[in-house]
N, C-alpha and C. Protein backbone atom coordinates (compact mmCIF):
# COMPACT_ATOMS: atom_id res chain seq x y z
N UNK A 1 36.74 183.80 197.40
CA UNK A 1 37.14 184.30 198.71
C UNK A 1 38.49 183.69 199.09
N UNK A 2 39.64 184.26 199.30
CA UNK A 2 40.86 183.78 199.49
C UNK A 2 41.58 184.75 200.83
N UNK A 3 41.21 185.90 201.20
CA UNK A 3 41.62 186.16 202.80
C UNK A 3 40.65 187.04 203.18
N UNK A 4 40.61 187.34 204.80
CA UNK A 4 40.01 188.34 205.20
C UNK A 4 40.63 188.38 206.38
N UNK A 5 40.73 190.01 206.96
CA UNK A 5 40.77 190.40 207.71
C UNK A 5 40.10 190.16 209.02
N UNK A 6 40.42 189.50 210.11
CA UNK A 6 39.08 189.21 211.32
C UNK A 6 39.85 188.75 213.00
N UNK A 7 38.56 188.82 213.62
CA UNK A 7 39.40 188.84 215.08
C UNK A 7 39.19 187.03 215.60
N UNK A 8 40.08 186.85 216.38
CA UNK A 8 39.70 185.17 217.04
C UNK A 8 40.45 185.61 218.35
N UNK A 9 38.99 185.04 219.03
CA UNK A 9 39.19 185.30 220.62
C UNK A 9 38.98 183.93 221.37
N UNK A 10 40.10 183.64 222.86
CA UNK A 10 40.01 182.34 223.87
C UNK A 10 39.58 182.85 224.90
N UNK A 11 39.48 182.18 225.62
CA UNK A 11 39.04 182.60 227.30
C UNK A 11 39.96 181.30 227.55
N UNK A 12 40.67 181.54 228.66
CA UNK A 12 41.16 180.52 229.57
C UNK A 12 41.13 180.85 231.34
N UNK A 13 41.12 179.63 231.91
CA UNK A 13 41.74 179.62 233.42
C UNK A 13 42.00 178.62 234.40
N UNK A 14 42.28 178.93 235.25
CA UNK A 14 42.66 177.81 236.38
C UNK A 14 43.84 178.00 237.29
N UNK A 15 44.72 177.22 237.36
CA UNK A 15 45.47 177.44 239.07
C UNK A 15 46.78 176.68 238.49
N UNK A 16 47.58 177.12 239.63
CA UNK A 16 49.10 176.69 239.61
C UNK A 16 49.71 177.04 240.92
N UNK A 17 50.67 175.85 241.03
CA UNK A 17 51.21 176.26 242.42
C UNK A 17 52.98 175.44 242.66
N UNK A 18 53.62 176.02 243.36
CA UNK A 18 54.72 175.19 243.65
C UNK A 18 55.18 175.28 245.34
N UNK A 19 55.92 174.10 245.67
CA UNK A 19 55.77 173.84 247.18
C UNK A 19 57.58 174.02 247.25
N UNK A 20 58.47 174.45 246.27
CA UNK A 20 59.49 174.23 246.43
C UNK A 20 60.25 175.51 245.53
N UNK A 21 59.68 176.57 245.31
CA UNK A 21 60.36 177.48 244.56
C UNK A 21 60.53 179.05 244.72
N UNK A 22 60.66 179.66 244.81
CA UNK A 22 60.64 181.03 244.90
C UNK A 22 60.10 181.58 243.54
N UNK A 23 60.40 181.32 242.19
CA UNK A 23 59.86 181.68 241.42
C UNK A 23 59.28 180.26 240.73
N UNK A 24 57.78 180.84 240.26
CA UNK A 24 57.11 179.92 239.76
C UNK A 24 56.94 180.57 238.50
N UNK A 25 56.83 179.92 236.91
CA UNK A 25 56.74 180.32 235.50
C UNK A 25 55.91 179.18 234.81
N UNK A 26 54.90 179.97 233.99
CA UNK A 26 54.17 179.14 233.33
C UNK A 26 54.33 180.18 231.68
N UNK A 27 53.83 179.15 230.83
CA UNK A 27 53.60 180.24 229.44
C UNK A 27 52.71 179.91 228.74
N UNK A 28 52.69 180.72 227.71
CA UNK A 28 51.33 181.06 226.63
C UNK A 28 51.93 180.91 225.53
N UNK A 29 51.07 180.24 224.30
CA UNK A 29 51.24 180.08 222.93
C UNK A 29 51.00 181.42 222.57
N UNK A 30 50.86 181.86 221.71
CA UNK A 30 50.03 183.17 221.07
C UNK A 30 49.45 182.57 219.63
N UNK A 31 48.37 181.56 220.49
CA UNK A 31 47.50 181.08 219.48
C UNK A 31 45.82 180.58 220.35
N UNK A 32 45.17 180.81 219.47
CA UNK A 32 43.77 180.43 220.47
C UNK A 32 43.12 179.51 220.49
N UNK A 33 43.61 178.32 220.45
CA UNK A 33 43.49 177.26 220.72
C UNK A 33 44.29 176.64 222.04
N UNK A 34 45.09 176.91 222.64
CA UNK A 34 46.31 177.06 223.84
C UNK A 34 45.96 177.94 224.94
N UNK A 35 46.24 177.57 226.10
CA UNK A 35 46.20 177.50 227.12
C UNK A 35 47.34 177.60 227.77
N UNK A 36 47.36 177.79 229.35
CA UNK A 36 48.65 177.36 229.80
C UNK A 36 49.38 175.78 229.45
N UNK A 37 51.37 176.53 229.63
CA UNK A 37 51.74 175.53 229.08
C UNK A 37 51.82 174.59 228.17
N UNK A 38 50.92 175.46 226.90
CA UNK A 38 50.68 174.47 225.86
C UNK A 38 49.13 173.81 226.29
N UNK A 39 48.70 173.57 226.83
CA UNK A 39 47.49 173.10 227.22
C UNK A 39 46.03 173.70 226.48
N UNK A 40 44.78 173.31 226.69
CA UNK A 40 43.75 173.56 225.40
C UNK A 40 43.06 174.71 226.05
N UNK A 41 43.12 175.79 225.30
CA UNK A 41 42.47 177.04 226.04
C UNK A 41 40.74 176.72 226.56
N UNK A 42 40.04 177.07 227.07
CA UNK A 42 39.12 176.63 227.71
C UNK A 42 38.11 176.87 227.17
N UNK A 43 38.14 177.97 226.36
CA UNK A 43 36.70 178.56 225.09
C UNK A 43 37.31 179.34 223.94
N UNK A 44 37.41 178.88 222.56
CA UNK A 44 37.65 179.70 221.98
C UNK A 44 36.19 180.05 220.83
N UNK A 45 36.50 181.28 219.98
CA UNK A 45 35.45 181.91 219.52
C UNK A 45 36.18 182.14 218.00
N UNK A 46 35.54 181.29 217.09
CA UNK A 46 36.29 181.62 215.53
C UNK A 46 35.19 181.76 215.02
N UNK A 47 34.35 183.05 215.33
CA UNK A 47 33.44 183.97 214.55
C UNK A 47 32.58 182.80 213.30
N UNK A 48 32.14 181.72 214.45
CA UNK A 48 31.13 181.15 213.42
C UNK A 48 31.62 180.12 212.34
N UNK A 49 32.61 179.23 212.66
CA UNK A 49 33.06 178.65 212.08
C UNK A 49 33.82 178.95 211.31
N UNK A 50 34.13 180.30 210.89
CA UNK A 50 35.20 180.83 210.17
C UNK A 50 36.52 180.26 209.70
N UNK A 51 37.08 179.61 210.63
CA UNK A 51 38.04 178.92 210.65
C UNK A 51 38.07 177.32 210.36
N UNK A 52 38.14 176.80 209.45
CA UNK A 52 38.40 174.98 209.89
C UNK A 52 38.77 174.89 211.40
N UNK A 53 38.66 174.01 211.83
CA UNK A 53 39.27 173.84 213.11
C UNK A 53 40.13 172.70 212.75
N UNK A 54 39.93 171.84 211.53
CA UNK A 54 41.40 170.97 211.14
C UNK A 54 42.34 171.62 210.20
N UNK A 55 41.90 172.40 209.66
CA UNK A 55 42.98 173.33 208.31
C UNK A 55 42.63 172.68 207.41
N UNK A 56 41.26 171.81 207.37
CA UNK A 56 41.14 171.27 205.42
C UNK A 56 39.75 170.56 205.75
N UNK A 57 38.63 170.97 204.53
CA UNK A 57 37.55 170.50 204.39
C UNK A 57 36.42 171.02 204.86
N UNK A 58 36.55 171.92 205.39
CA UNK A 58 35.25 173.10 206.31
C UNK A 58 35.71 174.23 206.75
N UNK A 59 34.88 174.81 206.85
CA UNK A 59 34.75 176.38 207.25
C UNK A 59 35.34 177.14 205.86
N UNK A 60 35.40 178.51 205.92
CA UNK A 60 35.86 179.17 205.23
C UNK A 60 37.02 179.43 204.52
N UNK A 61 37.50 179.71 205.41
CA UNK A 61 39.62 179.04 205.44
C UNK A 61 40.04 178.33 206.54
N UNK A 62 41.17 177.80 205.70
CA UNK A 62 42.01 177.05 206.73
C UNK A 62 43.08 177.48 206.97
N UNK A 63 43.72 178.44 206.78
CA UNK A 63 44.75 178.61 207.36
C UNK A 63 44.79 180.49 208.16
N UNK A 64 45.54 180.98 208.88
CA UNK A 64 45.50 181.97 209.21
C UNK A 64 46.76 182.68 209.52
N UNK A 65 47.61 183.98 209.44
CA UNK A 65 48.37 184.63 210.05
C UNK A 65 48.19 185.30 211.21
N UNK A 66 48.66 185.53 212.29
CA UNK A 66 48.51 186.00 213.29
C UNK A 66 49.28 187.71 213.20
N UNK A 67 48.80 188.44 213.09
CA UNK A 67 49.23 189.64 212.79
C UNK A 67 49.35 190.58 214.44
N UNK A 68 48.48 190.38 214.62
CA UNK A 68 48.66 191.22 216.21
C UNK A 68 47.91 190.54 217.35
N UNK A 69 48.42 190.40 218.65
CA UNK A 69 47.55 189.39 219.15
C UNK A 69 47.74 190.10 220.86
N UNK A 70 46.93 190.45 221.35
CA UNK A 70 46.79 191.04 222.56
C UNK A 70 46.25 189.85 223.53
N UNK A 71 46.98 189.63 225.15
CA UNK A 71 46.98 188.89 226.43
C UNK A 71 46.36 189.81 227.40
N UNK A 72 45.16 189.53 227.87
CA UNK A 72 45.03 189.97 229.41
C UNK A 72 44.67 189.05 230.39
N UNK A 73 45.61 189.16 231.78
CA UNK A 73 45.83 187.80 232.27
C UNK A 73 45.45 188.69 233.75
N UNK A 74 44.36 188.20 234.27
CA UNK A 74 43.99 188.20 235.55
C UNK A 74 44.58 187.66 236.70
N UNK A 75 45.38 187.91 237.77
CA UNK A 75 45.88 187.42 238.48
C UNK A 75 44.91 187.20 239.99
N UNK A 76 45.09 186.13 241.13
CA UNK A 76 44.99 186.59 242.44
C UNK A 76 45.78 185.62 242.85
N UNK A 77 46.79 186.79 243.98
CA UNK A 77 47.80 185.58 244.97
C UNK A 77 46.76 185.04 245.87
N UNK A 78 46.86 183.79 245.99
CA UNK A 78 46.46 183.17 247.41
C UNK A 78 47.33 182.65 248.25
N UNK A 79 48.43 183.30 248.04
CA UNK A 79 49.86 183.15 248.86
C UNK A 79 49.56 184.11 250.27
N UNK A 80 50.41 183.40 251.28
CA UNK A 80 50.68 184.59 252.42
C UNK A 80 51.32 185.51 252.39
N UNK A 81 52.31 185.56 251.40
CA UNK A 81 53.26 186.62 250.99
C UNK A 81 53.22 187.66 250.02
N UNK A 82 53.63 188.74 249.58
CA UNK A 82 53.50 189.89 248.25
C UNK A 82 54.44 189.00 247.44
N UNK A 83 53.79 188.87 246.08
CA UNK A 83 54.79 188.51 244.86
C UNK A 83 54.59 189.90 243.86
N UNK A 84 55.50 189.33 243.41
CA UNK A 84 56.34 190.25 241.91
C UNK A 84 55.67 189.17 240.75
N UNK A 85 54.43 189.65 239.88
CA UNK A 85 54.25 189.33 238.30
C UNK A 85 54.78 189.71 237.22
N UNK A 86 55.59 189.28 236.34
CA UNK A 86 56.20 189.17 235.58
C UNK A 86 55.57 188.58 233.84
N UNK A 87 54.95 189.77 233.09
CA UNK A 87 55.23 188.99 231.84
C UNK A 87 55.77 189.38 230.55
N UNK A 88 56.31 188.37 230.23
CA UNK A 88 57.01 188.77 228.92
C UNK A 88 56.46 188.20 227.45
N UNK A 89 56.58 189.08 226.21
CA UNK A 89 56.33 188.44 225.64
C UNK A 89 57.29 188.18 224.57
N UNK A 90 57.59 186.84 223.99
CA UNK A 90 58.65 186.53 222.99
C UNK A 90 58.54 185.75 221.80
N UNK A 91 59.95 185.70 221.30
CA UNK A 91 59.63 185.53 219.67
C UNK A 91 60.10 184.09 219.25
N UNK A 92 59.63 183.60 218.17
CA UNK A 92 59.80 182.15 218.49
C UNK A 92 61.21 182.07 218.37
N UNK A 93 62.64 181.95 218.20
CA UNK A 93 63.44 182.28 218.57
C UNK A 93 64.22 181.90 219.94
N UNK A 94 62.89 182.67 221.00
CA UNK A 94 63.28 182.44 222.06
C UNK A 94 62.29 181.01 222.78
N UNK A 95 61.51 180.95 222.16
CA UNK A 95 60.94 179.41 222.86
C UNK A 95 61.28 178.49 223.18
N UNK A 96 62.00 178.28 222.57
CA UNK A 96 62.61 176.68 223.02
C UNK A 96 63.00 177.12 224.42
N UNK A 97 63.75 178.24 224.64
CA UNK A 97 64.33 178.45 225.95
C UNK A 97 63.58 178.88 227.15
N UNK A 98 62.46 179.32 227.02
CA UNK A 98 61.50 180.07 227.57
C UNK A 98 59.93 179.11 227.92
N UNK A 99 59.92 178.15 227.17
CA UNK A 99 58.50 177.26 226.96
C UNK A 99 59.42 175.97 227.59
N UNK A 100 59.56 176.25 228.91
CA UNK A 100 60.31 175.05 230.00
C UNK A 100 59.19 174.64 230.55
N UNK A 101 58.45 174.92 230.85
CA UNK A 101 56.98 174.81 231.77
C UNK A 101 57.47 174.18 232.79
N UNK A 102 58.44 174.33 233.18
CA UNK A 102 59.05 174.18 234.92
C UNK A 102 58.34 175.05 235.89
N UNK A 103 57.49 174.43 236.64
CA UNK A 103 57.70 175.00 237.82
C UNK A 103 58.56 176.24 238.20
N UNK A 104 59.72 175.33 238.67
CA UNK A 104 61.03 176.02 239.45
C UNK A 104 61.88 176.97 238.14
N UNK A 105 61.66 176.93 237.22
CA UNK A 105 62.39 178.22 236.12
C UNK A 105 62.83 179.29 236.40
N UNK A 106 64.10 179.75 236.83
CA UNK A 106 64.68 180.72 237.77
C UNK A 106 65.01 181.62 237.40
N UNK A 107 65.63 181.74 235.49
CA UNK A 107 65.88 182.66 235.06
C UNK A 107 65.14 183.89 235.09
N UNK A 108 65.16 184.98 235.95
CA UNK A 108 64.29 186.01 235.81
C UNK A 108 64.22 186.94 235.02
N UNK A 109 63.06 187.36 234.36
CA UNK A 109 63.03 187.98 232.88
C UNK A 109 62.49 189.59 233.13
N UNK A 110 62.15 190.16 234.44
CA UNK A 110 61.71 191.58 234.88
C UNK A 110 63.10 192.62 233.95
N UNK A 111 64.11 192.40 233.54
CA UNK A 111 65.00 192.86 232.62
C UNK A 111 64.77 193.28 231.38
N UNK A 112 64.16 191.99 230.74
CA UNK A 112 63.76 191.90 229.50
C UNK A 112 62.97 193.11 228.93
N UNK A 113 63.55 193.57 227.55
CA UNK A 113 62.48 194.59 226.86
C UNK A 113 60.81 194.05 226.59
N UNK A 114 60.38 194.83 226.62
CA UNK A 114 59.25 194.21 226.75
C UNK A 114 57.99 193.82 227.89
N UNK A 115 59.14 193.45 229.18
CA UNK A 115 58.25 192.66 230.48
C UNK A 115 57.72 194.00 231.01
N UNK A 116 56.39 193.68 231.32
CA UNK A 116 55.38 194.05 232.17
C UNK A 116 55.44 193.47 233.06
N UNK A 117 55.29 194.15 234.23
CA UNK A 117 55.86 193.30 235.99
C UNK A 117 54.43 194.52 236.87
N UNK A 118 54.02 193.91 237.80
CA UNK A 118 52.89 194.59 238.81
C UNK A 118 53.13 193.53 240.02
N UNK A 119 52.89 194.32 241.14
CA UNK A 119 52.94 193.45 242.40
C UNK A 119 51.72 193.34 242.84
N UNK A 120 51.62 192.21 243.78
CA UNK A 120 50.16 191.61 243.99
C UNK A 120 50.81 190.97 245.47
N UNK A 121 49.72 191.83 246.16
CA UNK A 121 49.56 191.84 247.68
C UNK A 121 48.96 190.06 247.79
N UNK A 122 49.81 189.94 249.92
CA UNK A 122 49.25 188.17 250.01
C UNK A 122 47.50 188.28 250.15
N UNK A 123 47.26 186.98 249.95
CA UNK A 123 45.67 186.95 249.99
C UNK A 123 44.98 187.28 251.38
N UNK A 124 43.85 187.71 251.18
CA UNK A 124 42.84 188.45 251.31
C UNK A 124 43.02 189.91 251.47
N UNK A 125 43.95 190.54 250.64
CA UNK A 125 44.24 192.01 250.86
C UNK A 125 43.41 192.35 249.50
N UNK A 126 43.07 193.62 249.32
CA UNK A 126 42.56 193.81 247.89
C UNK A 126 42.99 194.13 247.05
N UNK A 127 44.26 194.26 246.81
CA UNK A 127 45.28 194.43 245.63
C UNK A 127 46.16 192.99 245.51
N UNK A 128 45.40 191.82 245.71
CA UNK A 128 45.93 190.38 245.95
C UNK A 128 45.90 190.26 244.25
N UNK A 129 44.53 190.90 243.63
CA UNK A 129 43.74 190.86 242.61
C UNK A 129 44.50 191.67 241.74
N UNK A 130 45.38 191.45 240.74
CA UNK A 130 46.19 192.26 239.33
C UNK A 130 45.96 191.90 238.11
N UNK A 131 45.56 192.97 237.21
CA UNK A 131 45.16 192.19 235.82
C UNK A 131 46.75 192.72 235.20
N UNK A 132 47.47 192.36 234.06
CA UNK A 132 48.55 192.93 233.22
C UNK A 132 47.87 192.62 231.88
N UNK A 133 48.24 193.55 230.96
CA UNK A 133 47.49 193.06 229.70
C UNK A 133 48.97 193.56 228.67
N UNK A 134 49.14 192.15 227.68
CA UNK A 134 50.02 192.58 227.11
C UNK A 134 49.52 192.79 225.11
N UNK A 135 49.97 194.22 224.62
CA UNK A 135 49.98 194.21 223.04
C UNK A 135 50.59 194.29 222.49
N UNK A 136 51.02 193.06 221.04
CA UNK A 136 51.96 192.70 220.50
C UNK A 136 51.44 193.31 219.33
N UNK A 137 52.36 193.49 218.11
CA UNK A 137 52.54 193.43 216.66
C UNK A 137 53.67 192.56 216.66
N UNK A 138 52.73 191.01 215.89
CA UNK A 138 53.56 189.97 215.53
C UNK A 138 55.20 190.50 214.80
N UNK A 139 55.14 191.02 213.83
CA UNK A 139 56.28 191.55 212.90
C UNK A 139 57.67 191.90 213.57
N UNK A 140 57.01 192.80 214.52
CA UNK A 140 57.44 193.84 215.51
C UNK A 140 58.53 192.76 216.46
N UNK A 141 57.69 191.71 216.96
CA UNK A 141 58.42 191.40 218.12
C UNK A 141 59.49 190.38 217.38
N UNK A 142 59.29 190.26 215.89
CA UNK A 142 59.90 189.16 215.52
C UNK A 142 61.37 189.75 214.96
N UNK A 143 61.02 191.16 214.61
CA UNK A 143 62.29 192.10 214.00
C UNK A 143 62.65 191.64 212.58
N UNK A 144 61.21 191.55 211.88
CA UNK A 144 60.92 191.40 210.28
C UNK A 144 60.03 191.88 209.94
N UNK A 145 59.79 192.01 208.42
CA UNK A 145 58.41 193.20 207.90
C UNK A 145 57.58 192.25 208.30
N UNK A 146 56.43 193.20 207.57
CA UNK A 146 54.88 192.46 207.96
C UNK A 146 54.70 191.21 206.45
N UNK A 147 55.71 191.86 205.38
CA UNK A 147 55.50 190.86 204.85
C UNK A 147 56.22 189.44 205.19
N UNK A 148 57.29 189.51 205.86
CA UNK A 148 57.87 188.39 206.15
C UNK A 148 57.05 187.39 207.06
N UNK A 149 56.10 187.96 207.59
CA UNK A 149 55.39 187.28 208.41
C UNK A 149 54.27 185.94 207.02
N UNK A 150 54.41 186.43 206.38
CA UNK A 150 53.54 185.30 205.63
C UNK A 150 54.47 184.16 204.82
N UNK A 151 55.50 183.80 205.48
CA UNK A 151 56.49 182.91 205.18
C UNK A 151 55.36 181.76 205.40
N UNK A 152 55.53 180.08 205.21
CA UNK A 152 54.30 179.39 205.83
C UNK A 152 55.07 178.75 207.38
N UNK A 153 55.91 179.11 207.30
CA UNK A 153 56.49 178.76 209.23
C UNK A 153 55.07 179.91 210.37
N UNK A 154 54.64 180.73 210.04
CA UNK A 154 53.68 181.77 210.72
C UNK A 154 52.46 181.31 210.22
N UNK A 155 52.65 180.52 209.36
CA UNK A 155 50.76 180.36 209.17
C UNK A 155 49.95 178.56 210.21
N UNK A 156 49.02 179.16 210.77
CA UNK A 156 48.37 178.58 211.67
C UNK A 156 47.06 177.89 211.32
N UNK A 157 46.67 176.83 212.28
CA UNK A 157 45.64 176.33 211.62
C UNK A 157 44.65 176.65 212.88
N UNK A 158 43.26 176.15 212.68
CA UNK A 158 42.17 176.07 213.99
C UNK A 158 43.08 175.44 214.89
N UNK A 159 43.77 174.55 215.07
CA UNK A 159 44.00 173.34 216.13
C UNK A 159 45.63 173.54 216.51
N UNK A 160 46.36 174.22 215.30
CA UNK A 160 47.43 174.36 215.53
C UNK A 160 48.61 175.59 215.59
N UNK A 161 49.52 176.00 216.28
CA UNK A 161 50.48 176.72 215.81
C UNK A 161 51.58 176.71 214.66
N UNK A 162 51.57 177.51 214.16
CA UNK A 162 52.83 177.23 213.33
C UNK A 162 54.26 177.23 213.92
N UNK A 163 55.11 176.52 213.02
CA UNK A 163 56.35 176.32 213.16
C UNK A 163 57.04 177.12 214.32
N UNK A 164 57.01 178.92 213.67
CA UNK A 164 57.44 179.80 214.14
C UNK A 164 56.77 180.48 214.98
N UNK A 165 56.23 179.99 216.21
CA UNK A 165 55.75 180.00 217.38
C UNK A 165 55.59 181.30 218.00
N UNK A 166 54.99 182.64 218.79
CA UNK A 166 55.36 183.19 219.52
C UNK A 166 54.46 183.10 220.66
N UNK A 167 54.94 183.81 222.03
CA UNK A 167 54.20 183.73 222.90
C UNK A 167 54.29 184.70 224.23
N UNK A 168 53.80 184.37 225.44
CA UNK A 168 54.37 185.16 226.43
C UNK A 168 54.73 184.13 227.59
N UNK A 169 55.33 184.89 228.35
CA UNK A 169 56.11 183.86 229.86
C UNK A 169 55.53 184.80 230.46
N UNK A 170 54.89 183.86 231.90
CA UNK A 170 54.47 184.33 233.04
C UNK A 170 55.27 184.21 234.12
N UNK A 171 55.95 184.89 234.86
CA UNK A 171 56.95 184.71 236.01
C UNK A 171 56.33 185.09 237.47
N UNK A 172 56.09 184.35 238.62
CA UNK A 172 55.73 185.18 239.61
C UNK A 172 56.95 184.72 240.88
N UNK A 173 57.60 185.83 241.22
CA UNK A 173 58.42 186.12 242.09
C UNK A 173 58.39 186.36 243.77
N UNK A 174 58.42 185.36 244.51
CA UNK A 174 58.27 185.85 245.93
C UNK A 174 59.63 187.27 246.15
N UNK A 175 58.62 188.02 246.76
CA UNK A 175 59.58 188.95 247.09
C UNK A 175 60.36 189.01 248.61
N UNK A 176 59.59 188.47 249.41
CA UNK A 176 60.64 188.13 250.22
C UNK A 176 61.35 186.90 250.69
N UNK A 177 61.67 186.19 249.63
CA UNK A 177 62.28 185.01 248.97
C UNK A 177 61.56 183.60 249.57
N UNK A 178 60.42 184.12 250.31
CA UNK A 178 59.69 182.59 251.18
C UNK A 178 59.43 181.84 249.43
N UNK A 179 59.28 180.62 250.20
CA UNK A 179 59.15 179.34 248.99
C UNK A 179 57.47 178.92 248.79
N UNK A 180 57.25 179.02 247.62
CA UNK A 180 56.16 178.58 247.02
C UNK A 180 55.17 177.50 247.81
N UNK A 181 54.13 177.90 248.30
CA UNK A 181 53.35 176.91 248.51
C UNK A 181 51.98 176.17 247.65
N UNK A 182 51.44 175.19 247.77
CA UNK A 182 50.24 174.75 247.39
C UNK A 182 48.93 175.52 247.34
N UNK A 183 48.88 176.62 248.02
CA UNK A 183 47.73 177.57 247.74
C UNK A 183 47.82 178.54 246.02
N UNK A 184 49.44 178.49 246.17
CA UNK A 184 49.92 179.00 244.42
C UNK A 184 49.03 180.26 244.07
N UNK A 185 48.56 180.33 243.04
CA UNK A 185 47.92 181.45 242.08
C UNK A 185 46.72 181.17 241.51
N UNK A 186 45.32 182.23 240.90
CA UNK A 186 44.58 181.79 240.26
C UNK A 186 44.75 182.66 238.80
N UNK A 187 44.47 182.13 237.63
CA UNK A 187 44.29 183.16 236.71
C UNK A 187 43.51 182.86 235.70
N UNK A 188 42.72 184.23 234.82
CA UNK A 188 41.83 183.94 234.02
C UNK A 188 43.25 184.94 232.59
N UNK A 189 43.19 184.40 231.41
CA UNK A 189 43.27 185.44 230.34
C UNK A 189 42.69 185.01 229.60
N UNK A 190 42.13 186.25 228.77
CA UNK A 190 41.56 186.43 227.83
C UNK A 190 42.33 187.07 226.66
N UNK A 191 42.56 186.12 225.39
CA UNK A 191 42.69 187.05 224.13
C UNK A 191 42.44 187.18 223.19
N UNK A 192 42.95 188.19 222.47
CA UNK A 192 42.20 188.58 221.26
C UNK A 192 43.60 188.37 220.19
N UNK A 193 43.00 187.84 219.05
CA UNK A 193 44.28 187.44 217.53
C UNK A 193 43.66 187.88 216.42
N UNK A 194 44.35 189.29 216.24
CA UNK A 194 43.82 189.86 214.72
C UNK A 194 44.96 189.02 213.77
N UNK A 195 44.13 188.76 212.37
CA UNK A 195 44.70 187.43 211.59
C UNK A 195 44.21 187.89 210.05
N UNK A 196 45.34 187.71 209.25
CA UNK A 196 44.59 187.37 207.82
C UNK A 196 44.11 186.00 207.84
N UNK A 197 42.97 185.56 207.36
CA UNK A 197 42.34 184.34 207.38
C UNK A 197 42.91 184.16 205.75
N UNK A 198 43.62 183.08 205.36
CA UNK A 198 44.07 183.14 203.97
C UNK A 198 43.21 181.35 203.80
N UNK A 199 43.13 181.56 202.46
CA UNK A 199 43.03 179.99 201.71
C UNK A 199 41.46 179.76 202.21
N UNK A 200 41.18 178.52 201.42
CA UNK A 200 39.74 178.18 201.42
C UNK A 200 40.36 176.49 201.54
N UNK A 201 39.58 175.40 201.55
CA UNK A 201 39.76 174.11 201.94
C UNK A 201 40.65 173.29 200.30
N UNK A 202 40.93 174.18 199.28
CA UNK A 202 41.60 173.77 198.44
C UNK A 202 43.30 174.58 198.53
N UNK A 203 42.85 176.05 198.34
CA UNK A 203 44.06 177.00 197.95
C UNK A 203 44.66 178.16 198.80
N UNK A 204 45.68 178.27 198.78
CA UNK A 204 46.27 179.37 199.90
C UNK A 204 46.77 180.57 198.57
N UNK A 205 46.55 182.04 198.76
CA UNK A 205 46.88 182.74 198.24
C UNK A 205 48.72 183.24 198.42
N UNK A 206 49.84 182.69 199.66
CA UNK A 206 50.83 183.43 199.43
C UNK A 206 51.79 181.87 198.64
């Protein structure tokens, strides 16, 4: 047994807030082990141990490609104000510039090819509540074949990302430029990472 085809799914959530910004930005690995900001996603699901969760000595394989990997990110303002959601998703490339996990991150990305943007009414209205769901083809966003994707900079472990990173940025925008308070945002996403599962706890096939 040296790859298979299979899905690996996270659940994450929790809160964020800023007392000093108009736009607030957080981001996502596009890996399921991650969470906001780099942080440990809150449940993930590797179909039964499937995966090492160290990349050597258990489970089936240890290593994996991330081939297509779909975000759906639940929003609710608990702001007094309507914001502008913003997400993008990008290629590692752009991370370094984009994976600021600032707070205050101003550059606004509603431009960008790619961004999905929905507005979300202040709290207790019923459109406070916005889901955006974003679907990638890894290859695609990277602007290389599908074989280039099995370089080992893209190959991932249970615990880790590879080298060549991708992910999405979350942007939320006061629209009528009031400043961020401590009530902030809540959000749940959920995703899904279709993957060749390559190698067994000795050998990798590329």
């Amino acid at each position: 047994m040296s790859n298979m085809n299979t899905v690996i799914k996270s659940v994450t959530n929790g809160a964020f807030a800023s007392s000093t910004n108009t736009v607030v930005s957080r981001y996502f690995i596009a890996h399921p082990a991650y969470g906001i900001n780099a942080g440990s996603a809150g449940y993930t699901m590797y179909n039964n141990t499937l995966i090492s969760a160290n990349g050597a000595g258990y489970g089936w394989f240890n290593r994996f490609i991330i081939r297509r990997w779909r975000m759906t990110i639940r929003l609710q303002n608990l702001e007094a104000f309507a914001v502008t959601a913003m997400f993008l998703p990008y290629p590692y490339l752009s991370a370094s510039s984009l994976q600021l996990g600032s707070p205050g991150y101003q550059k606004l990305v509603s431009g960008f090819r790619g961004c999905k943007t929905i507005s979300l009414a202040p709290v207790t209205l019923p459109n406070s509540i916005k889901t955006i769901t974003l679907d990638v083809d890894a290859a695609s966003l990277e602007g290389i074949s599908r074989q280039g994707m099995e370089q080992t900079g893209y190959w991932c472990t249970g615990a880790n990302f590879g080298a060549l990173n991708q992910g999405a940025l979350l942007q939320l925008l006061s629209i009528g430029g009031s400043l961020g308070t401590t009530a902030g945002y809540i959000y749940q996403i959920d995703c899904e990472y279709f993957v060749d599962a390559i190698g067994n706890s000795v050998t990798t096939i590329y």
